[in-house]
PDB file of N, CA and C in Angstrom:
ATOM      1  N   UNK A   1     131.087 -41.803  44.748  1.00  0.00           N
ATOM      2  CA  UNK A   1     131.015 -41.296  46.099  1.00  0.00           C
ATOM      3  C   UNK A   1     131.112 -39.773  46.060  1.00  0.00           C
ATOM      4  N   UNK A   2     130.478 -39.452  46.699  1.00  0.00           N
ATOM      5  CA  UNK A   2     130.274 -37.529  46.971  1.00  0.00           C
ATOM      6  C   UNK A   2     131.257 -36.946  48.156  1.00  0.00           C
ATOM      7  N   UNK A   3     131.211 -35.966  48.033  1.00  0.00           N
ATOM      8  CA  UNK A   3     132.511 -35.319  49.063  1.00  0.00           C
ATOM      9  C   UNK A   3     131.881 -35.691  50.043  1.00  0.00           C
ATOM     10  N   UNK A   4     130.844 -35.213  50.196  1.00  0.00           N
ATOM     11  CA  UNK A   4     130.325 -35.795  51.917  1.00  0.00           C
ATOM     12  C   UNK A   4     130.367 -36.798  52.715  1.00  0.00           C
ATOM     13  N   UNK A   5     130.729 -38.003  52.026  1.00  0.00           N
ATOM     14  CA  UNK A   5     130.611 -39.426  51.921  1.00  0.00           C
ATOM     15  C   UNK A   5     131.890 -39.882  52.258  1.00  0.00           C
ATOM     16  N   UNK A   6     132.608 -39.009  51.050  1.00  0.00           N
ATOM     17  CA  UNK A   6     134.640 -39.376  51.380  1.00  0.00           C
ATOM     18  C   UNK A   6     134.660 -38.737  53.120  1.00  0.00           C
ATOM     19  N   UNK A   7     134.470 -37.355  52.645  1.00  0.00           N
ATOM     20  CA  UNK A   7     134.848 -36.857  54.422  1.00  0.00           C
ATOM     21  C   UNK A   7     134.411 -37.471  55.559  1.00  0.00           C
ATOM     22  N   UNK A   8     133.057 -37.850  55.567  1.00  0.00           N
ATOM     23  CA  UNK A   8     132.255 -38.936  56.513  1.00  0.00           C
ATOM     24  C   UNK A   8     133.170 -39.771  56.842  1.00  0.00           C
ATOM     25  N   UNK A   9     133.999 -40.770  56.042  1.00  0.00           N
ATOM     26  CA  UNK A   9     134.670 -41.606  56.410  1.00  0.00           C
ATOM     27  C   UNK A   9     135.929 -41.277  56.189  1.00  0.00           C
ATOM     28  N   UNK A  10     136.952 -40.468  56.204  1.00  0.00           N
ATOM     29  CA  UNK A  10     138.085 -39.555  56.351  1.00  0.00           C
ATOM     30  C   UNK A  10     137.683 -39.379  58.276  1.00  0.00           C
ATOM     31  N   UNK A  11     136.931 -38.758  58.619  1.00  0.00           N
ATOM     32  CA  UNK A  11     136.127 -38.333  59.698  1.00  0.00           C
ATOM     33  C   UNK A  11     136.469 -39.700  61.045  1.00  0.00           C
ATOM     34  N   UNK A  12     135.851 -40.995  60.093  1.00  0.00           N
ATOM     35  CA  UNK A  12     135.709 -41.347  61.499  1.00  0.00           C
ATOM     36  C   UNK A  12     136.482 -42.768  61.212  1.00  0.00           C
ATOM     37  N   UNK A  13     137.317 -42.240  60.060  1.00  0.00           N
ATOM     38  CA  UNK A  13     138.723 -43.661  60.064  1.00  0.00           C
ATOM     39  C   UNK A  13     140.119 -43.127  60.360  1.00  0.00           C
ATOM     40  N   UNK A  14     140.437 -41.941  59.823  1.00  0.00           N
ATOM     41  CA  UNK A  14     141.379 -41.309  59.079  1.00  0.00           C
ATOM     42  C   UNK A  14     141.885 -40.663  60.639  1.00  0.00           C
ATOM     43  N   UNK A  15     143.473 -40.961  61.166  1.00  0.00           N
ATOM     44  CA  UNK A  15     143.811 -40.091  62.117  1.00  0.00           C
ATOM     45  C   UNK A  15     145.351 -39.019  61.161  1.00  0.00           C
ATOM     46  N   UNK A  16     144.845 -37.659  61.512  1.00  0.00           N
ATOM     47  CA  UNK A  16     145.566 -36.819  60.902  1.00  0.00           C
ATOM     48  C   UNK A  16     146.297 -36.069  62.338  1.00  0.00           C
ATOM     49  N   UNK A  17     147.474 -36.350  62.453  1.00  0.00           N
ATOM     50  CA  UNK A  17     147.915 -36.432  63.806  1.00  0.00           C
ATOM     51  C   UNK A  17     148.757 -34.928  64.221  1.00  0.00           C
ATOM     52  N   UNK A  18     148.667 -33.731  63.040  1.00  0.00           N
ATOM     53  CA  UNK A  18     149.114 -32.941  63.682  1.00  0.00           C
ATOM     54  C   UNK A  18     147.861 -31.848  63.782  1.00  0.00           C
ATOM     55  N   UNK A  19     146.395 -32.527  64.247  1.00  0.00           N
ATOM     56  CA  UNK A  19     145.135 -31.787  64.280  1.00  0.00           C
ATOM     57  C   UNK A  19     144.538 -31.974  65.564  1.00  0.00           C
ATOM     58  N   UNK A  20     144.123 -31.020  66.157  1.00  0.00           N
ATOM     59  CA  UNK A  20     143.300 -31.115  67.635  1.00  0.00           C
ATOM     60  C   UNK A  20     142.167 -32.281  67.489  1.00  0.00           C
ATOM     61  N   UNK A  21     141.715 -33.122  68.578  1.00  0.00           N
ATOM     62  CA  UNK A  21     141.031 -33.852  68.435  1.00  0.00           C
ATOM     63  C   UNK A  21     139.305 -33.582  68.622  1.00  0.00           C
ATOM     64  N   UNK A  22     139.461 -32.204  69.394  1.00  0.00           N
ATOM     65  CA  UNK A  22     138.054 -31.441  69.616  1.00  0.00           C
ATOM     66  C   UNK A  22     137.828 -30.140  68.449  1.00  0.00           C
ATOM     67  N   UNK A  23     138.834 -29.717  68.251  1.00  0.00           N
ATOM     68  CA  UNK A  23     138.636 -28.172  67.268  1.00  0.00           C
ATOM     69  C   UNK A  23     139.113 -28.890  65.751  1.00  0.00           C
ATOM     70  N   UNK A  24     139.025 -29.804  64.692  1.00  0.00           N
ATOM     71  CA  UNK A  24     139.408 -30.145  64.105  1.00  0.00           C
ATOM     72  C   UNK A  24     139.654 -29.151  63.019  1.00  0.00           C
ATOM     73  N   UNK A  25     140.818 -29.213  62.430  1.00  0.00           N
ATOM     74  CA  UNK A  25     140.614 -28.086  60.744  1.00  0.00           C
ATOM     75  C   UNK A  25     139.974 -28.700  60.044  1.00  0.00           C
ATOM     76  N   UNK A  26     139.852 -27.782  58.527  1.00  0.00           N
ATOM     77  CA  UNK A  26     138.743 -28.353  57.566  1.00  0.00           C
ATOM     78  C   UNK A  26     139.768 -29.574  56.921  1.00  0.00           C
ATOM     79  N   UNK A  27     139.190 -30.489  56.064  1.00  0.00           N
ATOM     80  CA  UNK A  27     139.661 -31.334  55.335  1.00  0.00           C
ATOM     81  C   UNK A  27     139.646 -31.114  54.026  1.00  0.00           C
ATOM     82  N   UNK A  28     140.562 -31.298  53.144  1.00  0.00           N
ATOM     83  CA  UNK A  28     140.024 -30.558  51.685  1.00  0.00           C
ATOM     84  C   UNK A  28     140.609 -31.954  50.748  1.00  0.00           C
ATOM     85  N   UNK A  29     139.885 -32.377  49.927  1.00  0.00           N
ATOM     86  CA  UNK A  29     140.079 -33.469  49.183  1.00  0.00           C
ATOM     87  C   UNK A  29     140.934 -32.512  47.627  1.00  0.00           C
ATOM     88  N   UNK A  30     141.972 -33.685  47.633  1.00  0.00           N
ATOM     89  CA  UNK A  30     142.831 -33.042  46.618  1.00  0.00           C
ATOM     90  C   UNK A  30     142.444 -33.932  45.114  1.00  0.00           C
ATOM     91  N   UNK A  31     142.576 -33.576  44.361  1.00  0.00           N
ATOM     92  CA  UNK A  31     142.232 -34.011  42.640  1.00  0.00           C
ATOM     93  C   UNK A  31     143.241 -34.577  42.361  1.00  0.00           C
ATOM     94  N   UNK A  32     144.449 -33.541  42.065  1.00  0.00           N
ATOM     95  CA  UNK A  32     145.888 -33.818  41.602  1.00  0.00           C
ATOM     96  C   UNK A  32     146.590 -33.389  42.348  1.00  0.00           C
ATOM     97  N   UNK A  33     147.958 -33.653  41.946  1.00  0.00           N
ATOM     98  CA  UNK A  33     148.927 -32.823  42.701  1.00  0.00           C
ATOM     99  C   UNK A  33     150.145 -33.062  41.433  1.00  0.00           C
ATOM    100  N   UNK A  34     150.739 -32.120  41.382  1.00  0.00           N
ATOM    101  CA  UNK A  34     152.073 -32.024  40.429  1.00  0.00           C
ATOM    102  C   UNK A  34     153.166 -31.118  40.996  1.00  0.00           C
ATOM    103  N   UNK A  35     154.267 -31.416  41.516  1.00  0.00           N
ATOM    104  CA  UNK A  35     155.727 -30.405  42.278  1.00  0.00           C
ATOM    105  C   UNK A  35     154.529 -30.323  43.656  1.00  0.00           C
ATOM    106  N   UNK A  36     155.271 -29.293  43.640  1.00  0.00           N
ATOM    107  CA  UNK A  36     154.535 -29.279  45.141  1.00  0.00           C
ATOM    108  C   UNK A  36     152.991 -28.149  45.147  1.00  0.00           C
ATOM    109  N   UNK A  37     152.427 -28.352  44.121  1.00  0.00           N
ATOM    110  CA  UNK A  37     151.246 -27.366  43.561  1.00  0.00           C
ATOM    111  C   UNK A  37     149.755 -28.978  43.616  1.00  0.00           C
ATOM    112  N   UNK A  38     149.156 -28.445  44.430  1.00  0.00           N
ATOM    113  CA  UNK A  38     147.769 -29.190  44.563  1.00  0.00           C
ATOM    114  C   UNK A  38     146.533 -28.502  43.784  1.00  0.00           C
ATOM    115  N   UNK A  39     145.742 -29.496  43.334  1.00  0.00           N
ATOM    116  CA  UNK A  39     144.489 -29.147  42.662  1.00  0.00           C
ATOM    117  C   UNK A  39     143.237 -29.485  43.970  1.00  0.00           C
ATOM    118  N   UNK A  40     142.799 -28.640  44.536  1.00  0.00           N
ATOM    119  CA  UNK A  40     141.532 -29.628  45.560  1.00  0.00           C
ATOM    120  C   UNK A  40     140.300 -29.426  44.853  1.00  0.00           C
ATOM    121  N   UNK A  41     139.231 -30.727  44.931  1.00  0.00           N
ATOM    122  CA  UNK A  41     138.588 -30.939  44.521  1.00  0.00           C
ATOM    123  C   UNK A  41     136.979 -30.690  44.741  1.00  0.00           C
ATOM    124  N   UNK A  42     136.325 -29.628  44.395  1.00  0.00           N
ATOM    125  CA  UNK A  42     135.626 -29.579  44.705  1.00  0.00           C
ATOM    126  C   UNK A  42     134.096 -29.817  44.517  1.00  0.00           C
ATOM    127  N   UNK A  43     133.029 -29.750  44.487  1.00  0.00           N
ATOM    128  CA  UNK A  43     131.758 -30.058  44.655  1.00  0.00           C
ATOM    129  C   UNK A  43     131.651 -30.362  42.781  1.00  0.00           C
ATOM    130  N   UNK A  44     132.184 -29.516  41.905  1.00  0.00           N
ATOM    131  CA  UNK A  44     131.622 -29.258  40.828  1.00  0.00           C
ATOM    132  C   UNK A  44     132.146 -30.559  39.727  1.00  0.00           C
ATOM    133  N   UNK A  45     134.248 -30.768  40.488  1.00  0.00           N
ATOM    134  CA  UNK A  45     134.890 -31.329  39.703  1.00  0.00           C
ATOM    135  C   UNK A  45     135.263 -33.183  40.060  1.00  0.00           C
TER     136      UNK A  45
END
């Protein structure tokens, strides 16, 4: 599955409840995470 695909359905399953329902923020798909340090994942990885 491609990022576009995850977010697509992040999009129109996924309620992230401290986000406006008209101005939404971006979504960023994470890889890893280790302590409190995230890897997000992007197009390449």
């Amino acid at each position: 599955m491609d990022i576009a695909q995850v977010l697509a359905i992040d999009h129109a399953h996924a309620w992230h409840p401290y986000t406006s329902t008209r101005d939404r923020d971006p979504v960023y798909l994470v890889r890893s995470a280790q302590g409190c340090r995230l890897r997000l994942r992007t197009a390449a990885s």
